[in-house]
N, C-alpha and C. Protein backbone atom coordinates (compact mmCIF):
# COMPACT_ATOMS: atom_id res chain seq x y z
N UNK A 1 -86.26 -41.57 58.91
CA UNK A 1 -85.10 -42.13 58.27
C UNK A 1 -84.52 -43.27 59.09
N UNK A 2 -84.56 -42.97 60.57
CA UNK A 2 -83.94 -44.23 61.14
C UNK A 2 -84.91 -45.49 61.09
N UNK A 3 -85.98 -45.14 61.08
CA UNK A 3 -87.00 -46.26 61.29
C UNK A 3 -86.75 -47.24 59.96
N UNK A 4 -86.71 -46.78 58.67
CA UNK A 4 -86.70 -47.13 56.96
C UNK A 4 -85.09 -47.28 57.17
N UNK A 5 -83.89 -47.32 57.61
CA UNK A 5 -82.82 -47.93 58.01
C UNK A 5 -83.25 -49.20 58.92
N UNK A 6 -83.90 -49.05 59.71
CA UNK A 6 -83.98 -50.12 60.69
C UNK A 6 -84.51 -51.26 60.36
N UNK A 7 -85.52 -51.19 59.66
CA UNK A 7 -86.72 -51.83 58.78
C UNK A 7 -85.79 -52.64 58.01
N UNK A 8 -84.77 -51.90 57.06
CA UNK A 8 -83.94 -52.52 55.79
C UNK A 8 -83.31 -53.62 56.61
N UNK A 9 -82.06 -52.78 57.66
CA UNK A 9 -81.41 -54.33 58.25
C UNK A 9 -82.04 -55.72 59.01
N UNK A 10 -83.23 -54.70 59.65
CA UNK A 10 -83.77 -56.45 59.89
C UNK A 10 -84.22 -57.25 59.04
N UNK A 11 -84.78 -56.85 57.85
CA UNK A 11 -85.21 -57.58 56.65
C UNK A 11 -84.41 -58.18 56.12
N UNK A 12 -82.53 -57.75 56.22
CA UNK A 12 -82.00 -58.20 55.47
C UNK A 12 -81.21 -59.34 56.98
N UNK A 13 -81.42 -59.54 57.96
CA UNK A 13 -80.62 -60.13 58.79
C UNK A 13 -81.23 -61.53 58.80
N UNK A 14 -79.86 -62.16 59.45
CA UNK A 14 -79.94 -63.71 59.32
C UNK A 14 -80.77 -64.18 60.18
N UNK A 15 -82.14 -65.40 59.37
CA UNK A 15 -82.47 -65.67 60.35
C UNK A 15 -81.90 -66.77 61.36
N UNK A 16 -83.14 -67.27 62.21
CA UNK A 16 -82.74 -68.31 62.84
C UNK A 16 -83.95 -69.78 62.66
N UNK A 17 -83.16 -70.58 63.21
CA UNK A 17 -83.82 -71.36 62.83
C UNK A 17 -85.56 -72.02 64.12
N UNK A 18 -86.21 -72.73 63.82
CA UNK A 18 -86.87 -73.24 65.52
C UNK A 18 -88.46 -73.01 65.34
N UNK A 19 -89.01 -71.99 64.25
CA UNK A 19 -90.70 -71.64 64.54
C UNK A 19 -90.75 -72.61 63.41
N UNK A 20 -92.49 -72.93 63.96
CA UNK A 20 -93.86 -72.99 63.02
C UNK A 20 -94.27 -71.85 62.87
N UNK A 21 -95.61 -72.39 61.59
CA UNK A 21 -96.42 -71.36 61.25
C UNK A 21 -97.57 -71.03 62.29
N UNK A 22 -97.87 -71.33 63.08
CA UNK A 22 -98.90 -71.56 64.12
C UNK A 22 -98.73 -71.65 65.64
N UNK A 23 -99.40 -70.94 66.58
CA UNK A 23 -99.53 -71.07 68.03
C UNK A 23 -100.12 -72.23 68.30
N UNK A 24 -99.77 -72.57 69.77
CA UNK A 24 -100.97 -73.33 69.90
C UNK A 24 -100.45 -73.46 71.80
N UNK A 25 -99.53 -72.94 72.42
CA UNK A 25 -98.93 -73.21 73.77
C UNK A 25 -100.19 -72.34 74.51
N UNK A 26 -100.04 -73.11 75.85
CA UNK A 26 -101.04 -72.26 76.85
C UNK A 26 -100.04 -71.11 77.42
N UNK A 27 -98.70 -71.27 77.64
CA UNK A 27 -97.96 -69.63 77.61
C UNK A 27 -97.18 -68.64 76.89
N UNK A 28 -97.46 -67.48 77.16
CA UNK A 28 -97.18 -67.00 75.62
C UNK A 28 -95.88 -65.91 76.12
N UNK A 29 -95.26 -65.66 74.79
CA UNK A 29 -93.97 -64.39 75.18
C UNK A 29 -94.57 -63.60 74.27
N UNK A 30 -94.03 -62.41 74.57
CA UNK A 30 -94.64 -61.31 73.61
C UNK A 30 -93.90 -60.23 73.67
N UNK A 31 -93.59 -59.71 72.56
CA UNK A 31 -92.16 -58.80 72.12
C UNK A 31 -93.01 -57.72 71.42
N UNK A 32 -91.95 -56.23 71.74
CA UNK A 32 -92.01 -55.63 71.20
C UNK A 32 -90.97 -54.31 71.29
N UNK A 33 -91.28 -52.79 70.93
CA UNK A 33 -89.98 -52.26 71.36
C UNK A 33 -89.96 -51.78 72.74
N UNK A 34 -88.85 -51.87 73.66
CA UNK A 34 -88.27 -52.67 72.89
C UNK A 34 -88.17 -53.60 74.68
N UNK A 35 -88.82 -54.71 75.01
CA UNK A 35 -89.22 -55.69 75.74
C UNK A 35 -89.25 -57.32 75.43
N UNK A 36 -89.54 -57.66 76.56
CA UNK A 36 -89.77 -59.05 76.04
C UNK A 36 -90.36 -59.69 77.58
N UNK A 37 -91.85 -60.09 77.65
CA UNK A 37 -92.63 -60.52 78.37
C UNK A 37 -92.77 -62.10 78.68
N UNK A 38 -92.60 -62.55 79.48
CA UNK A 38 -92.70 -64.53 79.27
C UNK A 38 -93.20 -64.63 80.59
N UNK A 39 -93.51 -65.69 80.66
CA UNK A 39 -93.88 -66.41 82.03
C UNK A 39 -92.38 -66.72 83.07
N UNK A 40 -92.99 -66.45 84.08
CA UNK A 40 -91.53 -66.48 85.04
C UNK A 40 -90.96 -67.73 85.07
N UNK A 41 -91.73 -69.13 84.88
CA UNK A 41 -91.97 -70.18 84.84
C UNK A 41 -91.99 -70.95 83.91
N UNK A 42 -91.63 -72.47 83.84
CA UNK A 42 -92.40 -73.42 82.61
C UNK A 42 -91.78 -74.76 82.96
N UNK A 43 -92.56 -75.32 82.53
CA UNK A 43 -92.49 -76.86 82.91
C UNK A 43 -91.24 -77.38 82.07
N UNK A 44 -90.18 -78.41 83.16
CA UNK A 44 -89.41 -78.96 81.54
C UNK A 44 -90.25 -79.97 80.92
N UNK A 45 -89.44 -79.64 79.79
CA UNK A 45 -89.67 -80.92 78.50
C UNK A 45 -91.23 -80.50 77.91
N UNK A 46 -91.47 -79.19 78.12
CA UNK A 46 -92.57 -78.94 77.66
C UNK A 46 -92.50 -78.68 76.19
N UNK A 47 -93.06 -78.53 75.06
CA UNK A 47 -92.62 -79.24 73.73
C UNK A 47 -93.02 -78.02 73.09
N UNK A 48 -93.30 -76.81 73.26
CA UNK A 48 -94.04 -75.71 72.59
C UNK A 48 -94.23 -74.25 73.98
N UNK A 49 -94.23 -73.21 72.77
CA UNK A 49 -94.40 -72.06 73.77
C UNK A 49 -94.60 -70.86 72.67
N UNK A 50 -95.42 -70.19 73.01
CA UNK A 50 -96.16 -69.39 71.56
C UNK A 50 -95.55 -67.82 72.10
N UNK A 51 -94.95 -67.61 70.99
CA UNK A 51 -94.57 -65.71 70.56
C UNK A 51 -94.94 -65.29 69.76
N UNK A 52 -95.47 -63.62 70.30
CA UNK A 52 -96.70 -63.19 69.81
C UNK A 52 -95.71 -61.40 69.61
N UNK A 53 -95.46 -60.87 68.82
CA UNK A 53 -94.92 -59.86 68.23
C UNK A 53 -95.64 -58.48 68.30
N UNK A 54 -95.49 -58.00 69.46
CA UNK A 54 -96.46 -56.89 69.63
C UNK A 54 -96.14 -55.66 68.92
N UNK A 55 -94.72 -55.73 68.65
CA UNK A 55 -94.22 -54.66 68.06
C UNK A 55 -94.52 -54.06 66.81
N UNK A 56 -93.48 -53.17 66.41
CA UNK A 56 -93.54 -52.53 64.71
C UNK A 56 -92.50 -52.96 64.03
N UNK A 57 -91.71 -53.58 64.78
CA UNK A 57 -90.75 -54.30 63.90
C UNK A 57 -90.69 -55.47 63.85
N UNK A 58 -89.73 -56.34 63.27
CA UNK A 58 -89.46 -57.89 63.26
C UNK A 58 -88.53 -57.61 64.24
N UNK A 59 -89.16 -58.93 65.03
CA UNK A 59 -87.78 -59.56 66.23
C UNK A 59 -87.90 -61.13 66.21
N UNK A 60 -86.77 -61.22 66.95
CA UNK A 60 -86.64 -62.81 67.48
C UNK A 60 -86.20 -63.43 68.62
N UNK A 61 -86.72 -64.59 68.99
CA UNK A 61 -86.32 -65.00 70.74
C UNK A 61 -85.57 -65.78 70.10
N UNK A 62 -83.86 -65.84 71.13
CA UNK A 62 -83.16 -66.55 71.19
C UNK A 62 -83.20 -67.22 72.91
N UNK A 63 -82.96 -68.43 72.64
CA UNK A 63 -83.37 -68.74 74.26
C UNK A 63 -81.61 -69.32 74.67
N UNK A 64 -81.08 -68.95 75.74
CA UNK A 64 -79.97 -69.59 76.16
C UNK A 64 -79.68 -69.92 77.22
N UNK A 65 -78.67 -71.07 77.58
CA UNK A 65 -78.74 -71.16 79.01
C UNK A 65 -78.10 -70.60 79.91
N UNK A 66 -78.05 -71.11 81.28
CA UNK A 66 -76.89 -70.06 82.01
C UNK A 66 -75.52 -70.03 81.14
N UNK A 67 -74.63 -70.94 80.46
CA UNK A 67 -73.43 -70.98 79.78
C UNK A 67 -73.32 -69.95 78.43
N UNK A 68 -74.60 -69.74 78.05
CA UNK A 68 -74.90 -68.47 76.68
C UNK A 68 -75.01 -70.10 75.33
N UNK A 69 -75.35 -71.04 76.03
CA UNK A 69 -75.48 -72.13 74.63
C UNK A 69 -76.76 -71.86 74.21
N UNK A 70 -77.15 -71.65 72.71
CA UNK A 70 -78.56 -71.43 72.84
C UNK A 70 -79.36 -72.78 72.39
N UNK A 71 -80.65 -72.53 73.30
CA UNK A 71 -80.85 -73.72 73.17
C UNK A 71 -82.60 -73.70 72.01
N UNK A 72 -82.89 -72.88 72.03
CA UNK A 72 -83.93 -73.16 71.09
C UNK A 72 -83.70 -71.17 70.72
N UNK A 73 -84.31 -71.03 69.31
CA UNK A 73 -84.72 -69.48 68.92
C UNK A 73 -85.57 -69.59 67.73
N UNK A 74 -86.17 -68.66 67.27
CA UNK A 74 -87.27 -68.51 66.20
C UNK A 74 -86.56 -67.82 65.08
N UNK A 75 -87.62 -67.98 63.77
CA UNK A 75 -86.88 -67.00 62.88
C UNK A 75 -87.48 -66.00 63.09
N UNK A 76 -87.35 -64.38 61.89
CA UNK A 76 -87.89 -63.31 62.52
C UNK A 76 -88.91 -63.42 62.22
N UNK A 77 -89.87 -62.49 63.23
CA UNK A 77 -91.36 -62.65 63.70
C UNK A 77 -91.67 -61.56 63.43
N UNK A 78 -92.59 -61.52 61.84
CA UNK A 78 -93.09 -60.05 61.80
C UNK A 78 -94.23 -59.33 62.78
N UNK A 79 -94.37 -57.91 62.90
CA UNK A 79 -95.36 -57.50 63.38
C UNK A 79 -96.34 -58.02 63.39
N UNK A 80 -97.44 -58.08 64.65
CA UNK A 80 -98.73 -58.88 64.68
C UNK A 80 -98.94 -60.64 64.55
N UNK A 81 -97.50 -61.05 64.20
CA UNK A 81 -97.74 -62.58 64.22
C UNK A 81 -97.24 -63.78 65.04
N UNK A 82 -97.53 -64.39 65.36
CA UNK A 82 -97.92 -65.59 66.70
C UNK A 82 -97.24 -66.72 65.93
N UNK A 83 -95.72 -66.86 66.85
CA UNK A 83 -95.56 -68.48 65.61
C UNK A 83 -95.20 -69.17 67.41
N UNK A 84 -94.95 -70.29 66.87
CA UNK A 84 -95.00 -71.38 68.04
C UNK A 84 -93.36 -71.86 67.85
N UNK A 85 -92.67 -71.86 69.10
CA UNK A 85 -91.52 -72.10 69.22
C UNK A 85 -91.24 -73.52 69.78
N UNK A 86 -90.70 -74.45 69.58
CA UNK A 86 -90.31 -75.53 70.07
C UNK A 86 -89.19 -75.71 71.21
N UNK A 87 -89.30 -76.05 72.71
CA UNK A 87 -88.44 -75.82 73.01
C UNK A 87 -87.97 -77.09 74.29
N UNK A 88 -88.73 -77.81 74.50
CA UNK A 88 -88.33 -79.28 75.36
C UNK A 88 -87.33 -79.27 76.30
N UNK A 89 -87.35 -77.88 76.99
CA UNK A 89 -85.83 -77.64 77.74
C UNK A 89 -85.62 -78.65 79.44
N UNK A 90 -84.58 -78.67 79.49
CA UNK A 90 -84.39 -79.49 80.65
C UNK A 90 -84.53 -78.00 82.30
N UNK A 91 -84.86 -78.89 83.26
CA UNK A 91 -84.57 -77.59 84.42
C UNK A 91 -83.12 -76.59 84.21
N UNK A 92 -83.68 -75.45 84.71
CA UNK A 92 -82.18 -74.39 84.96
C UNK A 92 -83.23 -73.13 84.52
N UNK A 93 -82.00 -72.17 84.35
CA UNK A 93 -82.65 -71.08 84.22
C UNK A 93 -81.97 -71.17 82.78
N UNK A 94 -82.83 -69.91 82.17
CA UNK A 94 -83.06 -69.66 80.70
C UNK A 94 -83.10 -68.09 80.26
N UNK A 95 -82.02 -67.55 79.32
CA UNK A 95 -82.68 -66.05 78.73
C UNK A 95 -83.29 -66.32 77.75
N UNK A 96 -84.17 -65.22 77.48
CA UNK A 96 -85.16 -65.36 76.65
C UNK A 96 -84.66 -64.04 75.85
N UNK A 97 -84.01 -63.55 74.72
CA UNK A 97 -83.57 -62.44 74.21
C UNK A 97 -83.92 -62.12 72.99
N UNK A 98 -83.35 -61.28 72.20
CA UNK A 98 -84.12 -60.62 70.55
C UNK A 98 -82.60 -59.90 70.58
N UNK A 99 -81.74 -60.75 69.73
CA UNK A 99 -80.54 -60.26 69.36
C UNK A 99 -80.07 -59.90 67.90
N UNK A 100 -81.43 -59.02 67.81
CA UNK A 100 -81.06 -58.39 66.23
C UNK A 100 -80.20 -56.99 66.58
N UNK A 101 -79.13 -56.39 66.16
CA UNK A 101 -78.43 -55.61 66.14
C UNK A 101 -78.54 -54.66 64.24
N UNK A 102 -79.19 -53.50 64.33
CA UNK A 102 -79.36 -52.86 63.08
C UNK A 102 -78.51 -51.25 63.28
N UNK A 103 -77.94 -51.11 62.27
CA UNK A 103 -77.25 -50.19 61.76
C UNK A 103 -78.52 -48.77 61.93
N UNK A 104 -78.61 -47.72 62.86
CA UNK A 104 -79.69 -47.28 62.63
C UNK A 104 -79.07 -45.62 62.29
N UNK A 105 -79.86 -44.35 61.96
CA UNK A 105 -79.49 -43.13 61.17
C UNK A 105 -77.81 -42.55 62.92
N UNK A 106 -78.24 -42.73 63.51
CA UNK A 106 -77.84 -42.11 64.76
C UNK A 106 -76.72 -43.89 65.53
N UNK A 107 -76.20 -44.76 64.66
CA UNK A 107 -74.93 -45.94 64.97
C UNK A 107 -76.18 -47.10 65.37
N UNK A 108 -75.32 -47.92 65.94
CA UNK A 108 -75.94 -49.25 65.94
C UNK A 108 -77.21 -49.23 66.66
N UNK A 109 -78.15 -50.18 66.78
CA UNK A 109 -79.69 -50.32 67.51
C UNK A 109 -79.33 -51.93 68.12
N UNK A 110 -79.01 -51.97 69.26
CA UNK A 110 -79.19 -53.15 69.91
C UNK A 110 -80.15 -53.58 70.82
N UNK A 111 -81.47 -54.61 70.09
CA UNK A 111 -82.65 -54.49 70.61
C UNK A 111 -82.21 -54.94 72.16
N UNK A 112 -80.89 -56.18 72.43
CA UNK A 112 -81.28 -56.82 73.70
C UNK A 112 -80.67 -55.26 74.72
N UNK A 113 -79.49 -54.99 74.00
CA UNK A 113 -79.21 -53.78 74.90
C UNK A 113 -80.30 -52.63 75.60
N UNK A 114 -81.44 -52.77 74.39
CA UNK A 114 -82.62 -51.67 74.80
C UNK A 114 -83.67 -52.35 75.73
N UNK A 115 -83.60 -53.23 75.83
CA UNK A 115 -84.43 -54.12 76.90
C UNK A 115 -85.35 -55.53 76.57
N UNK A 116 -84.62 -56.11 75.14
CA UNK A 116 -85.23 -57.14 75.05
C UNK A 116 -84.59 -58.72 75.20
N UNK A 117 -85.19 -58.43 76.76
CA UNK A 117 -84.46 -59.25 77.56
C UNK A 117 -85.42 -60.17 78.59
N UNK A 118 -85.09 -61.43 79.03
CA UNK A 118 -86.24 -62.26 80.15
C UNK A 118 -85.36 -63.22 80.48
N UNK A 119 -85.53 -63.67 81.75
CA UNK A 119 -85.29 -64.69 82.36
C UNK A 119 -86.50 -65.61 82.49
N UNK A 120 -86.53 -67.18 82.78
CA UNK A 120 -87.33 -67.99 82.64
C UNK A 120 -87.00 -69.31 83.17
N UNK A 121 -87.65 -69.05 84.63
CA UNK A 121 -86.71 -70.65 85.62
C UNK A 121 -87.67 -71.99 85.07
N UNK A 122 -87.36 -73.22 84.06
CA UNK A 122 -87.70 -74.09 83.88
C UNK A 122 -87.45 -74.90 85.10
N UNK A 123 -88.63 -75.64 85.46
CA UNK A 123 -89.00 -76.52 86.63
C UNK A 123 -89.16 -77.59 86.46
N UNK A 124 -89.16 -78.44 86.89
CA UNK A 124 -89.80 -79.88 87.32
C UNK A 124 -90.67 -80.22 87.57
């Protein structure tokens, strides 16, 4: 029952804006429940970076900076699929998060609260 609750609100939640239909970055993030894997690293002004949805649910990377401005995020990313995120960021550090929040049988499900969470020092 919680899972077929959980399922409903992410289906019905807002997306965001930022993917293609297609990968194509040499580093990849990869989500699932409830995590979020990236490279510790990345070049600025690099123009692409591929997320890959390991999970059973839909999630999404919101990327922000140290201030919480976000600066690039995807829409939701169903199970099993690889879309390519655009993201040209300047140096600093970066979260990398999945801030879907669902109504689940037992009160709210907050994926970043459960651990889908990354840091990501963009370099020079």
């Amino acid at each position: 029952m919680r899972r077929r609750a959980l399922l409903a609100v992410i289906a019905a939640a807002v997306a965001f804006t930022g993917c293609s239909a297609q990968a194509s970055g040499d580093d990849v993030v990869e989500l699932g429940e409830f995590f979020i894997t990236s490279p510790a690293t990345i070049e600025a002004g690099r123009a692409s970076i591929s997320v890959t949805n390991a999970g059973d649910y839909r999630h999404t990377v919101v990327v922000t900076d140290a201030s919480g401005a976000v600066a690039a995020a995807t829409d939701l990313i169903d199970p099993g699929a690889t879309v390519e995120l655009d993201l040209g960021l300047p140096e600093g550090s970066f979260s990398f998060t999945c801030r879907i929040v669902a109504q689940g049988s037992d009160g709210l499900v907050d994926h970043f609260e459960l651990g889908m969470a990354s840091t990501v020092e963009v370099t020079g």
